[in-house]
N, C-alpha and C. Protein backbone atom coordinates (compact mmCIF):
# COMPACT_ATOMS: atom_id res chain seq x y z
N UNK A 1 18.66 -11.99 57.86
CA UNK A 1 18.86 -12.80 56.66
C UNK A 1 19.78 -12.03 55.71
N UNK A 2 20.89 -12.84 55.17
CA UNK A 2 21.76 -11.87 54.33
C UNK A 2 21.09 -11.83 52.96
N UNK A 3 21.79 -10.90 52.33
CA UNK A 3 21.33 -10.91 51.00
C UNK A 3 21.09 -11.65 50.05
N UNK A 4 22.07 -13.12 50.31
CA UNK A 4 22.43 -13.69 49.19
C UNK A 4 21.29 -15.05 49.51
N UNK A 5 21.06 -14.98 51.20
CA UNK A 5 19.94 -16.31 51.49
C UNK A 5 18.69 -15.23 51.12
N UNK A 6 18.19 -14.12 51.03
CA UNK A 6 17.03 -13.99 50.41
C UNK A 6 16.86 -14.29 48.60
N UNK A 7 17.90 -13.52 48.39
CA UNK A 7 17.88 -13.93 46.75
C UNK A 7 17.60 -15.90 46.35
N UNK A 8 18.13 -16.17 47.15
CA UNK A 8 17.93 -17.54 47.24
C UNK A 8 16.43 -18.05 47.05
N UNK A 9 16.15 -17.99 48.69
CA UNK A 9 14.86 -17.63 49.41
C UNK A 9 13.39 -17.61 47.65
N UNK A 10 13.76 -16.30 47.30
CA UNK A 10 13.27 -15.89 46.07
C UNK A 10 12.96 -16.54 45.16
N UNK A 11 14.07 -17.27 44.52
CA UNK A 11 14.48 -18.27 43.35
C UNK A 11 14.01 -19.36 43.91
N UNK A 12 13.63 -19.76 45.01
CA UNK A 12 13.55 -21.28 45.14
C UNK A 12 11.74 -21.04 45.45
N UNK A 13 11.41 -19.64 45.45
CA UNK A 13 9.83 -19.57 45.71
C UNK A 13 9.13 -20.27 44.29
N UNK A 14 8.23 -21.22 44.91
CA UNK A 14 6.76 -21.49 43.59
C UNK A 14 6.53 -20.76 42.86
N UNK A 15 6.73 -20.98 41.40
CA UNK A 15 5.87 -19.90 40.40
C UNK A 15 4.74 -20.72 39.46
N UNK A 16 4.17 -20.22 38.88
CA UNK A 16 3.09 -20.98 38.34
C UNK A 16 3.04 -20.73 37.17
N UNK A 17 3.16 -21.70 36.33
CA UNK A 17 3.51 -21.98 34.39
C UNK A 17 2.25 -21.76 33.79
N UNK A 18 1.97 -20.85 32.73
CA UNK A 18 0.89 -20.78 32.18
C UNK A 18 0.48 -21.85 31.13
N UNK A 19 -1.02 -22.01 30.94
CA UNK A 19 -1.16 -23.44 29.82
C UNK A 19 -0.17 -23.28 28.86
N UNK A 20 0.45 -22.47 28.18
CA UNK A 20 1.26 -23.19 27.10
C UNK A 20 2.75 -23.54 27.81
N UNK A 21 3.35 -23.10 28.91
CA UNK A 21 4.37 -23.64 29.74
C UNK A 21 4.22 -24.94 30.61
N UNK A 22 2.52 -24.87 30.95
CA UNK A 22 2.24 -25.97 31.78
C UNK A 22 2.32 -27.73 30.71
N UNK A 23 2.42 -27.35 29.43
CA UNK A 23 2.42 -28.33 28.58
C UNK A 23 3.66 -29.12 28.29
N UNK A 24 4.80 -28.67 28.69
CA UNK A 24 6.01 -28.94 28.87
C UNK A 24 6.21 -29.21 30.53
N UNK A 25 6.06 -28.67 31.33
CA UNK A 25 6.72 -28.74 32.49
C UNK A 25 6.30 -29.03 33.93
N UNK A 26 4.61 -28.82 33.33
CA UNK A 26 3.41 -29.28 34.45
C UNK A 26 2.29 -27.93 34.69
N UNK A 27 0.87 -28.29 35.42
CA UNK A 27 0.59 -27.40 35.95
C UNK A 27 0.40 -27.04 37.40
N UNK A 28 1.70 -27.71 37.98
CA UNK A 28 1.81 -27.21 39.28
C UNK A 28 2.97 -25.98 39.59
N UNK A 29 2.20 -25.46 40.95
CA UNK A 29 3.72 -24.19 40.75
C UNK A 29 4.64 -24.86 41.09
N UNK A 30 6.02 -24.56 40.72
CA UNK A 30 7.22 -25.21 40.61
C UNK A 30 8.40 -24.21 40.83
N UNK A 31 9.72 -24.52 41.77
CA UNK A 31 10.78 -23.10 41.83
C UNK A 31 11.30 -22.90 40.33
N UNK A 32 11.83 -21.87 40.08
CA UNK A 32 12.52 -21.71 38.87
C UNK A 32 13.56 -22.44 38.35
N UNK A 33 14.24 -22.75 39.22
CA UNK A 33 15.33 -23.74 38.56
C UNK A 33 14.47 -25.07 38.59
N UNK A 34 13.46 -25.55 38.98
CA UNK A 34 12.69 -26.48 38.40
C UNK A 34 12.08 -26.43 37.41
N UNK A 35 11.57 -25.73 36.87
CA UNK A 35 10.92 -25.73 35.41
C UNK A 35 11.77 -25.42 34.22
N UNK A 36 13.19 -25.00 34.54
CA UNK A 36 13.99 -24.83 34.02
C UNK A 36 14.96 -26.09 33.59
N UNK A 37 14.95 -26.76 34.88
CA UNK A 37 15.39 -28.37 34.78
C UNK A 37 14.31 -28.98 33.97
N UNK A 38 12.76 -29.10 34.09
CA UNK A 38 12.21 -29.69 33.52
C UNK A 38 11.87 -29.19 31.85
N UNK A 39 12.18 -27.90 31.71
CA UNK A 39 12.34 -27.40 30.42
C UNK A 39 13.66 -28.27 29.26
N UNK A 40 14.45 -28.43 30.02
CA UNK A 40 15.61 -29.34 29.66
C UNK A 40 15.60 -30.51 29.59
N UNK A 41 15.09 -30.89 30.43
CA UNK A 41 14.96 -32.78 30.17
C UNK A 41 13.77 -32.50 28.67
N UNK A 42 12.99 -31.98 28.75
CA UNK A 42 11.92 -32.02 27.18
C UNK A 42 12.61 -31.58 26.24
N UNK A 43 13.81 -30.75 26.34
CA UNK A 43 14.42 -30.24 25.17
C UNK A 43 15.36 -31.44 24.87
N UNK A 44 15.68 -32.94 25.81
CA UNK A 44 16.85 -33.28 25.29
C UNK A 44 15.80 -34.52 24.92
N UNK A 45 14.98 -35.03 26.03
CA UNK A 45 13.88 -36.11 25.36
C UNK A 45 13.61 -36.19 24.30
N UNK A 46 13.02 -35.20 23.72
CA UNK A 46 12.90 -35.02 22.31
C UNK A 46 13.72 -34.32 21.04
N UNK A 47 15.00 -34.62 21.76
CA UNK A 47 16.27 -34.32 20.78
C UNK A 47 16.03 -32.83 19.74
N UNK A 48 15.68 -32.02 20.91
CA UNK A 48 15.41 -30.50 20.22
C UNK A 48 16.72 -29.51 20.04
N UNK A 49 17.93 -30.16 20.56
CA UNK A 49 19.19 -29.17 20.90
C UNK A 49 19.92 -29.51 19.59
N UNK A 50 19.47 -28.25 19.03
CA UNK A 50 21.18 -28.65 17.85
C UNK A 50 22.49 -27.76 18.18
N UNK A 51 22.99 -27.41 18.73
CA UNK A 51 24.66 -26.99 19.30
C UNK A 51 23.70 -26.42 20.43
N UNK A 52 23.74 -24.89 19.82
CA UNK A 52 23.35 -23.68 20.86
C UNK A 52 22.04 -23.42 20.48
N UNK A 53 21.54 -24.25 19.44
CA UNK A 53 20.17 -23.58 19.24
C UNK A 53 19.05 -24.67 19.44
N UNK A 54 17.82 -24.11 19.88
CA UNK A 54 16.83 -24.93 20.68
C UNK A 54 15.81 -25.35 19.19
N UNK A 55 15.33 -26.08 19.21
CA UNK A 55 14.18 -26.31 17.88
C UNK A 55 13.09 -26.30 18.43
N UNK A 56 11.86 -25.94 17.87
CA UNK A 56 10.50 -26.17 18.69
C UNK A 56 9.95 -27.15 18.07
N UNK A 57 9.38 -27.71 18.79
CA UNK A 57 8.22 -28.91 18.31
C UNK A 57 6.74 -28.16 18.51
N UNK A 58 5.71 -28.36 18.32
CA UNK A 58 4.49 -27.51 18.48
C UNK A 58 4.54 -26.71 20.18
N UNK A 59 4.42 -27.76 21.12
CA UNK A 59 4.50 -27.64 22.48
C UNK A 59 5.39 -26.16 22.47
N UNK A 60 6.90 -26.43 22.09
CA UNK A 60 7.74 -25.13 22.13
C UNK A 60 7.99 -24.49 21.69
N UNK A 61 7.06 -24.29 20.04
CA UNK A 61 6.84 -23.34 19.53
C UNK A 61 5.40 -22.32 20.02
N UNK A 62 4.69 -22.74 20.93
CA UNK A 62 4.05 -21.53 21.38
C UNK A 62 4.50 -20.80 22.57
N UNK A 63 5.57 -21.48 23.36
CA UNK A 63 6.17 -21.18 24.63
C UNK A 63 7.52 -20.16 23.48
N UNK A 64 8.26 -20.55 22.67
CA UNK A 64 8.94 -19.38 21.98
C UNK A 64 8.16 -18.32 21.15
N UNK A 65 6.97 -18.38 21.47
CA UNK A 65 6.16 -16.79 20.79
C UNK A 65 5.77 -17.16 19.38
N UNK A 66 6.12 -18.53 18.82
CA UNK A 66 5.75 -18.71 17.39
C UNK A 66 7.53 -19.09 16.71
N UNK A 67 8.21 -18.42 17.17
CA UNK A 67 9.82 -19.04 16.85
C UNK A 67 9.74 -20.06 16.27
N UNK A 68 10.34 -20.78 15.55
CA UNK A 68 10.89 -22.25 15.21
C UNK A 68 11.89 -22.39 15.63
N UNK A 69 12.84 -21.06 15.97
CA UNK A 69 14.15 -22.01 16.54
C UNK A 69 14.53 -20.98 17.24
N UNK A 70 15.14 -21.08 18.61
CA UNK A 70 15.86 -19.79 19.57
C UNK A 70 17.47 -20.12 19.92
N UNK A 71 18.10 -19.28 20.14
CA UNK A 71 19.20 -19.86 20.97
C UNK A 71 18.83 -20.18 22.63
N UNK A 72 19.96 -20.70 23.21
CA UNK A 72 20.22 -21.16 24.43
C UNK A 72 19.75 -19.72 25.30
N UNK A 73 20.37 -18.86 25.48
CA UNK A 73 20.11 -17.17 26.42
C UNK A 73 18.70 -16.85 25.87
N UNK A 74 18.21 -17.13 25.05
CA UNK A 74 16.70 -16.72 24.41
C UNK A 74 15.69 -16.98 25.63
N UNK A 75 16.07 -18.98 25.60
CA UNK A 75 15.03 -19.94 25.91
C UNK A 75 14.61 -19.41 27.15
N UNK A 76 15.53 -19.06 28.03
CA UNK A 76 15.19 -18.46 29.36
C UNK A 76 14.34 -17.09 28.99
N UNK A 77 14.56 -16.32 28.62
CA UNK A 77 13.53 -15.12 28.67
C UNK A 77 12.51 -15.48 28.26
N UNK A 78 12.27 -16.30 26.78
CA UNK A 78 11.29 -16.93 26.94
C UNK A 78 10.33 -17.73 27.35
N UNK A 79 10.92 -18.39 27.90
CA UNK A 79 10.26 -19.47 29.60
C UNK A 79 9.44 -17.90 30.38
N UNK A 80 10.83 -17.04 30.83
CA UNK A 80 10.04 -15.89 31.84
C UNK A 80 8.60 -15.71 31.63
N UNK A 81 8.68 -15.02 30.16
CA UNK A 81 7.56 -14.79 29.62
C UNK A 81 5.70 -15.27 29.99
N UNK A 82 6.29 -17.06 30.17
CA UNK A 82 5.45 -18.21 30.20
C UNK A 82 5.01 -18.42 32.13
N UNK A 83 5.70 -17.41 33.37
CA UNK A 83 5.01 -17.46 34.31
C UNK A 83 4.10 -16.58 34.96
N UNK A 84 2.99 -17.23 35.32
CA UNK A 84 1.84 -15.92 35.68
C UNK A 84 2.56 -15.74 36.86
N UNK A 85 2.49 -13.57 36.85
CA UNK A 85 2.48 -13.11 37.95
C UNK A 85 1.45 -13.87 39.18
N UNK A 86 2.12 -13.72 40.27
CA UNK A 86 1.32 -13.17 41.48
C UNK A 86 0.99 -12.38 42.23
């Protein structure tokens, strides 16, 4: 397997969203670029994007640590934050 189909492999493995991630995006495990897609459809559903910066509504203000507002490169570390190890 080359390098680039494990890294793959990796990224497309199930991770599992903790209750305040599971409130946005589900509580099933889901690959990363899925909860990431589904992080996005809730950020645009509820018209949270103002340019580059994300707004929280309650739901995504406990998934941003208490934030009211993050940028775009934030939201992802903060998502990280929101999956339980395995």
């Amino acid at each position: 397997m080359s390098n680039e189909s494990k890294a793959n492999s990796a990224f497309m493995k199930p991770v599992q969203p903790d209750e305040a991630l599971a409130k946005i995006v589900g509580s099933s495990p889901l690959p990363r670029t899925e909860v990431t897609k589904k992080v996005w459809e809730y950020i645009k559903k509820h018209k949270l994007q103002d340019k580059k910066q994300i707004k929280a509504d309650a739901a995504l203000e406990v998934v941003f640590n208490g934030k009211k507002e993050v940028d775009m490169f934030e939201l992802t570390r903060l998502v990280n934050t929101h999956i339980v190890k395995q």
